[in-house]
N, C-alpha and C. Protein backbone atom coordinates (compact mmCIF):
# COMPACT_ATOMS: atom_id res chain seq x y z
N UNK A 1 -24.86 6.36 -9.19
CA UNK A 1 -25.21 5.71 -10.43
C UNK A 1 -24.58 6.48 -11.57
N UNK A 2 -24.04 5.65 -12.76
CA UNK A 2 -23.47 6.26 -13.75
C UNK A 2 -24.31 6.00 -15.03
N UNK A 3 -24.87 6.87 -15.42
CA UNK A 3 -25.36 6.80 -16.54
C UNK A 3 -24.52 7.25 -18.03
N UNK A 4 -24.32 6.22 -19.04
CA UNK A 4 -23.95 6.29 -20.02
C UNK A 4 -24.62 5.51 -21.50
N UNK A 5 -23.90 6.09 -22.54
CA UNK A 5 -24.48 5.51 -23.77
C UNK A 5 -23.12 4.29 -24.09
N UNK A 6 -23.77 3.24 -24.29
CA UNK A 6 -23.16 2.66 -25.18
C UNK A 6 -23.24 1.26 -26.46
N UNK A 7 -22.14 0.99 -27.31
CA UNK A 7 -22.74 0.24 -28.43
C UNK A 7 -22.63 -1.02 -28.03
N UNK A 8 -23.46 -1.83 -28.53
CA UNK A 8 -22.97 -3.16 -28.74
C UNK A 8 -23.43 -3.50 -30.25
N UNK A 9 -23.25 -5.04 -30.58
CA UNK A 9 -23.67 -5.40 -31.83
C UNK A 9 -25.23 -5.82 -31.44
N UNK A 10 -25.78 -5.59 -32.90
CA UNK A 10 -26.84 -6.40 -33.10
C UNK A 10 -27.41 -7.90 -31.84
N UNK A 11 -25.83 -8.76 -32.49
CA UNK A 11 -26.26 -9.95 -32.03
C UNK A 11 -26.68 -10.08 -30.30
N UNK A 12 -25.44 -9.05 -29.93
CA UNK A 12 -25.38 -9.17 -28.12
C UNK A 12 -27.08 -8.34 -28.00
N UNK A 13 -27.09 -7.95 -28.52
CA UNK A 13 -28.40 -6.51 -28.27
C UNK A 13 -29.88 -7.74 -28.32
N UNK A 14 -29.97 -9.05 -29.37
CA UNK A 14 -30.62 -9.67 -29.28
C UNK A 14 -30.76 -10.52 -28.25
N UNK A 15 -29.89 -11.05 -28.02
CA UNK A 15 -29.12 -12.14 -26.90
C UNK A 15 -29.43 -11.13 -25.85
N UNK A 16 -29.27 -10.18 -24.87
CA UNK A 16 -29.54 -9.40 -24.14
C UNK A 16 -31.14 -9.35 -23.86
N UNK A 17 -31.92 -9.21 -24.89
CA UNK A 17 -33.46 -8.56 -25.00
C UNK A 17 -34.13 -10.74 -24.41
N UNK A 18 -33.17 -11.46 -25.53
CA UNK A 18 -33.93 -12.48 -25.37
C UNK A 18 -33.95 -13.27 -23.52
N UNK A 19 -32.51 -12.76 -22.85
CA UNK A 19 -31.76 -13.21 -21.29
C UNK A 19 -32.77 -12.22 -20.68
N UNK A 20 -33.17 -11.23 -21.17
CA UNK A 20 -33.94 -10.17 -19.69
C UNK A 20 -35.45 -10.72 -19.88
N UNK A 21 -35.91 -11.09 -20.75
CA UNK A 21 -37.74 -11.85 -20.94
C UNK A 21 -37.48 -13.14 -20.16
N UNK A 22 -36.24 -14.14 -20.20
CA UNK A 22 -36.31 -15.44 -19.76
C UNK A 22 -36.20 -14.66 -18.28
N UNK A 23 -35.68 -14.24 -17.56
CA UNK A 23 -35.20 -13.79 -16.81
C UNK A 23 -36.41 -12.63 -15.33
N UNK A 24 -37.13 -12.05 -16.90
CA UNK A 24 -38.73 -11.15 -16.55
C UNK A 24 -38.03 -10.19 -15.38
N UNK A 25 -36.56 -9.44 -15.71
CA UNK A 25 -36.57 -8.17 -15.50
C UNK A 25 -36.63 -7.41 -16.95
N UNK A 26 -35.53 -6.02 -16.63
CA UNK A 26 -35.92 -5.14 -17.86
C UNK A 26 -34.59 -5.68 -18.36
N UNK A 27 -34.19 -4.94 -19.57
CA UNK A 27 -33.07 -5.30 -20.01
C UNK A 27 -31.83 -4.20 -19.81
N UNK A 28 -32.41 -2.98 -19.07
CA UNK A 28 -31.47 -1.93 -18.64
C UNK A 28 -31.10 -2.58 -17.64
N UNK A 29 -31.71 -3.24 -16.15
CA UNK A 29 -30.81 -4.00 -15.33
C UNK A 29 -30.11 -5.26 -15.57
N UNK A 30 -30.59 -6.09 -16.43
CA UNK A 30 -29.58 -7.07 -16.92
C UNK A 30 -28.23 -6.10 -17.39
N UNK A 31 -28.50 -5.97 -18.45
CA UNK A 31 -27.24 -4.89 -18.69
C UNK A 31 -26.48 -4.80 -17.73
N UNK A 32 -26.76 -3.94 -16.78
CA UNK A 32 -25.96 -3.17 -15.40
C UNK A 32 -25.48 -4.22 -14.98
N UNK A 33 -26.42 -5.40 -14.57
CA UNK A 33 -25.88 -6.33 -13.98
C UNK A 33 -25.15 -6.96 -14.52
N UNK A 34 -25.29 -7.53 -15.62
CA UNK A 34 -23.42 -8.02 -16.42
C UNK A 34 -22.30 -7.22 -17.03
N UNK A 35 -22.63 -5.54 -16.96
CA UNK A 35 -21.58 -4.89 -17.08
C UNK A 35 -20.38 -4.93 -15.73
N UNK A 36 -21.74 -4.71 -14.62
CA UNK A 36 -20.68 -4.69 -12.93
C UNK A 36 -20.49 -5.58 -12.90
N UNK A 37 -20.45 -6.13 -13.64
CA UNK A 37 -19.63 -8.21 -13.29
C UNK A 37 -18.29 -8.05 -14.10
N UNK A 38 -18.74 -7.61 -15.40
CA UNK A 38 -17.30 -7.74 -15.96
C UNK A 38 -16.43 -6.59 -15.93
N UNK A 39 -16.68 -5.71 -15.16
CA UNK A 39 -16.12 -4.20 -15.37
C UNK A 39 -15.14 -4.70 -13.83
N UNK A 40 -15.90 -5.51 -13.18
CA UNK A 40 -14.96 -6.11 -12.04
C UNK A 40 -13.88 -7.17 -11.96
N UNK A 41 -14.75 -8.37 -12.66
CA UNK A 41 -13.64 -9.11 -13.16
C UNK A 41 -12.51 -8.57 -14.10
N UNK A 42 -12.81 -8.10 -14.90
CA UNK A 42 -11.77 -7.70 -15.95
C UNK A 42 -10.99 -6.65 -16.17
N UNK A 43 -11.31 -5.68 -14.77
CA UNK A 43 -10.84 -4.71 -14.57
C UNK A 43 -10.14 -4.04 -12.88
N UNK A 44 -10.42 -5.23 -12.59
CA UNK A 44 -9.99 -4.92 -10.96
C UNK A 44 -8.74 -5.18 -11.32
N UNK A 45 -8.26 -6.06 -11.63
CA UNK A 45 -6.44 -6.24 -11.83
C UNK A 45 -5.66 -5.05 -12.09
N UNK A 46 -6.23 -3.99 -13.12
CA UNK A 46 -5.30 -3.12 -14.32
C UNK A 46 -5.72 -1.84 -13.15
N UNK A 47 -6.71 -1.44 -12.38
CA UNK A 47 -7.04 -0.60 -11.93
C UNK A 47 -7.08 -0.67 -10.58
N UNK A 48 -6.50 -0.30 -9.49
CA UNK A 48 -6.40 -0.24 -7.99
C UNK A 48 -6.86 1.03 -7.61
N UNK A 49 -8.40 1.25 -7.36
CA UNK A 49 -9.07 2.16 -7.12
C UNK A 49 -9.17 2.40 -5.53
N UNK A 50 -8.79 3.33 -4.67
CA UNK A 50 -9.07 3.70 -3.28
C UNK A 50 -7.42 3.18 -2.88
N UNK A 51 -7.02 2.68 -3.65
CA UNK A 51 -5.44 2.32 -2.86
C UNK A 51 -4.16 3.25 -3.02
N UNK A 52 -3.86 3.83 -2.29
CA UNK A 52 -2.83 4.97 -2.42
C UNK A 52 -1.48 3.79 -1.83
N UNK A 53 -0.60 3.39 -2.95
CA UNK A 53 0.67 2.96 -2.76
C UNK A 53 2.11 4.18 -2.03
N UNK A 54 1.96 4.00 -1.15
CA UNK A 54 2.65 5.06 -0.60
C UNK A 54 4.53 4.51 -0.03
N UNK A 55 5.75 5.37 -1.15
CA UNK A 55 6.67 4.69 -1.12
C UNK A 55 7.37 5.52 0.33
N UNK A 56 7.86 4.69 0.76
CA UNK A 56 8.67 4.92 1.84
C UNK A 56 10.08 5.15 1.53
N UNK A 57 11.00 5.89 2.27
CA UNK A 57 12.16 6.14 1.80
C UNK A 57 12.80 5.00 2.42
N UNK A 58 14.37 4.38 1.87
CA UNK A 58 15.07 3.30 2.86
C UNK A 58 15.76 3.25 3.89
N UNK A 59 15.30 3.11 4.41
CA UNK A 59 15.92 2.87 6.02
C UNK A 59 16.97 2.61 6.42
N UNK A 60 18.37 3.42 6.35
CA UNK A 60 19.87 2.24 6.39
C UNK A 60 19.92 1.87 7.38
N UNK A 61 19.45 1.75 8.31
CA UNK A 61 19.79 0.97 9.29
C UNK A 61 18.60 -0.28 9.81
N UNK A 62 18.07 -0.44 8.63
CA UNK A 62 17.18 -1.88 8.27
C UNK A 62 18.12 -2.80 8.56
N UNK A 63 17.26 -3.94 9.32
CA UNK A 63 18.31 -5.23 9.04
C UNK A 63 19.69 -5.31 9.69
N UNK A 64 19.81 -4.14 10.55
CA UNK A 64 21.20 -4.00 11.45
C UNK A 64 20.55 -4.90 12.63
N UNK A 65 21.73 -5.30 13.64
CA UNK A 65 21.87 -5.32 14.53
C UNK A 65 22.45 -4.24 15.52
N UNK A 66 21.64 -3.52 16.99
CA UNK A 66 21.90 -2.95 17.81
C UNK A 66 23.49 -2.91 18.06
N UNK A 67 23.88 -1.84 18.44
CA UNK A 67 25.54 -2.09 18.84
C UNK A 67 25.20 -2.56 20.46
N UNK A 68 26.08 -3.07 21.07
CA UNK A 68 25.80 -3.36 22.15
C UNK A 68 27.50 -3.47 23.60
N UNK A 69 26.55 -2.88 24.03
CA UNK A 69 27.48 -2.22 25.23
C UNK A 69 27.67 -3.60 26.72
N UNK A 70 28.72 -3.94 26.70
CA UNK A 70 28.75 -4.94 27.75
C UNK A 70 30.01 -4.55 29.06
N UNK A 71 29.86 -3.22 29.20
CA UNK A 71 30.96 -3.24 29.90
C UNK A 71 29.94 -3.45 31.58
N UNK A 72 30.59 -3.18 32.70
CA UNK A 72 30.08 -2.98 34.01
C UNK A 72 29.03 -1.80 34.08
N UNK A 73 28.12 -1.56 34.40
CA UNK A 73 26.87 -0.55 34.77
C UNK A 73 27.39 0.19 35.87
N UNK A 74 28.55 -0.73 36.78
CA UNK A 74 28.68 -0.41 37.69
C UNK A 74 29.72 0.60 37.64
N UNK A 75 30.77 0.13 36.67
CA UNK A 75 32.15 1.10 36.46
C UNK A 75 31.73 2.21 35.72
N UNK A 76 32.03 3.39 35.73
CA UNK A 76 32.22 4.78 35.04
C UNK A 76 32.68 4.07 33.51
N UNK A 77 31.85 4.62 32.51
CA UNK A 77 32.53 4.53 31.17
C UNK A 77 33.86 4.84 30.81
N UNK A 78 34.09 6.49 31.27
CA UNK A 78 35.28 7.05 31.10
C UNK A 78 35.91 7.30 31.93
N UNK A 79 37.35 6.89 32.44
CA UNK A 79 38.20 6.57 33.50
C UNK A 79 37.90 7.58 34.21
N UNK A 80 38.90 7.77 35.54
CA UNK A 80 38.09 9.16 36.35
C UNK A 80 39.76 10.18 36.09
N UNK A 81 40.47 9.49 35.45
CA UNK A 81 41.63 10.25 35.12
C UNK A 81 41.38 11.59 33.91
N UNK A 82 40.25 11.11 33.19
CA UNK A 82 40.23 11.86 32.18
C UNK A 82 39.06 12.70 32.49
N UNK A 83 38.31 12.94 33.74
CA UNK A 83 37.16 13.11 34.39
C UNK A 83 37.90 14.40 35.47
N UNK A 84 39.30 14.34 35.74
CA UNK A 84 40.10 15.34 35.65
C UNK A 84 40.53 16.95 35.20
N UNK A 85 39.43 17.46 35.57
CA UNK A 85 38.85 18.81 34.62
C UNK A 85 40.40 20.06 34.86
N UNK A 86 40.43 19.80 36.31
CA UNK A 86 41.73 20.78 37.09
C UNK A 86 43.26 20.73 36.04
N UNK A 87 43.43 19.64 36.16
CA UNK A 87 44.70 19.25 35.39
C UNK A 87 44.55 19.01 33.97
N UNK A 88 43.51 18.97 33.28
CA UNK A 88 43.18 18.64 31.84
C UNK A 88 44.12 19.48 30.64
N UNK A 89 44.21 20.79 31.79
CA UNK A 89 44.49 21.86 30.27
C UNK A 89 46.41 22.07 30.19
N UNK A 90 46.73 21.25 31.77
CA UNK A 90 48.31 21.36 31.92
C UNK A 90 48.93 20.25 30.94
N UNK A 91 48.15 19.51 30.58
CA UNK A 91 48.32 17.66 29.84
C UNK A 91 48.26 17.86 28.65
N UNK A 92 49.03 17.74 27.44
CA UNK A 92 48.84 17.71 26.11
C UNK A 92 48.64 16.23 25.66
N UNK A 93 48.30 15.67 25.13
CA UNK A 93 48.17 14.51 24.56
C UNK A 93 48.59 14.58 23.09
């Protein structure tokens, strides 16, 4: 519970006293009760309380497509010539 002071005019202060007698609570819970009405309506928009907006960095490779490999599973990727370790260092390329 938050307890505070605050003003209003005259007129609301009458209008208030006269809504809590029709009403036959006090006029400290009327109060409360149409402050948490409008402190919600009129203030939930401007204020996002408990919500932590948390930015993410961008992803470059969002929105790609996979590269994709279609050769044989069955064939060796890399020839078996170059798989050639013995003779590799006699070969300049």
């Amino acid at each position: 519970m938050f307890i505070t002071n605050i003003k209003i005019s005259q007129n609301s202060q009458d209008i208030l006293i006269k809504a809590a007698a029709e009403k036959r609570m006090s006029v400290e819970e009327l109060a409360s009760e149409i402050l948490n009405e409008a402190i919600q309506n009129k203030l939930s928009e401007i204020v996002t309380i408990g919500e932590v907006k948390k930015e993410y960095p961008i992803l470059p490779l969002a929105n790609k497509q996979p590269y994709a490999y279609y050769a044989d599973p069955e064939e060796p990727a890399i020839p078996l010539e170059d798989w050639d370790m013995e003779n590799s260092d006699r070969e300049v390329l």
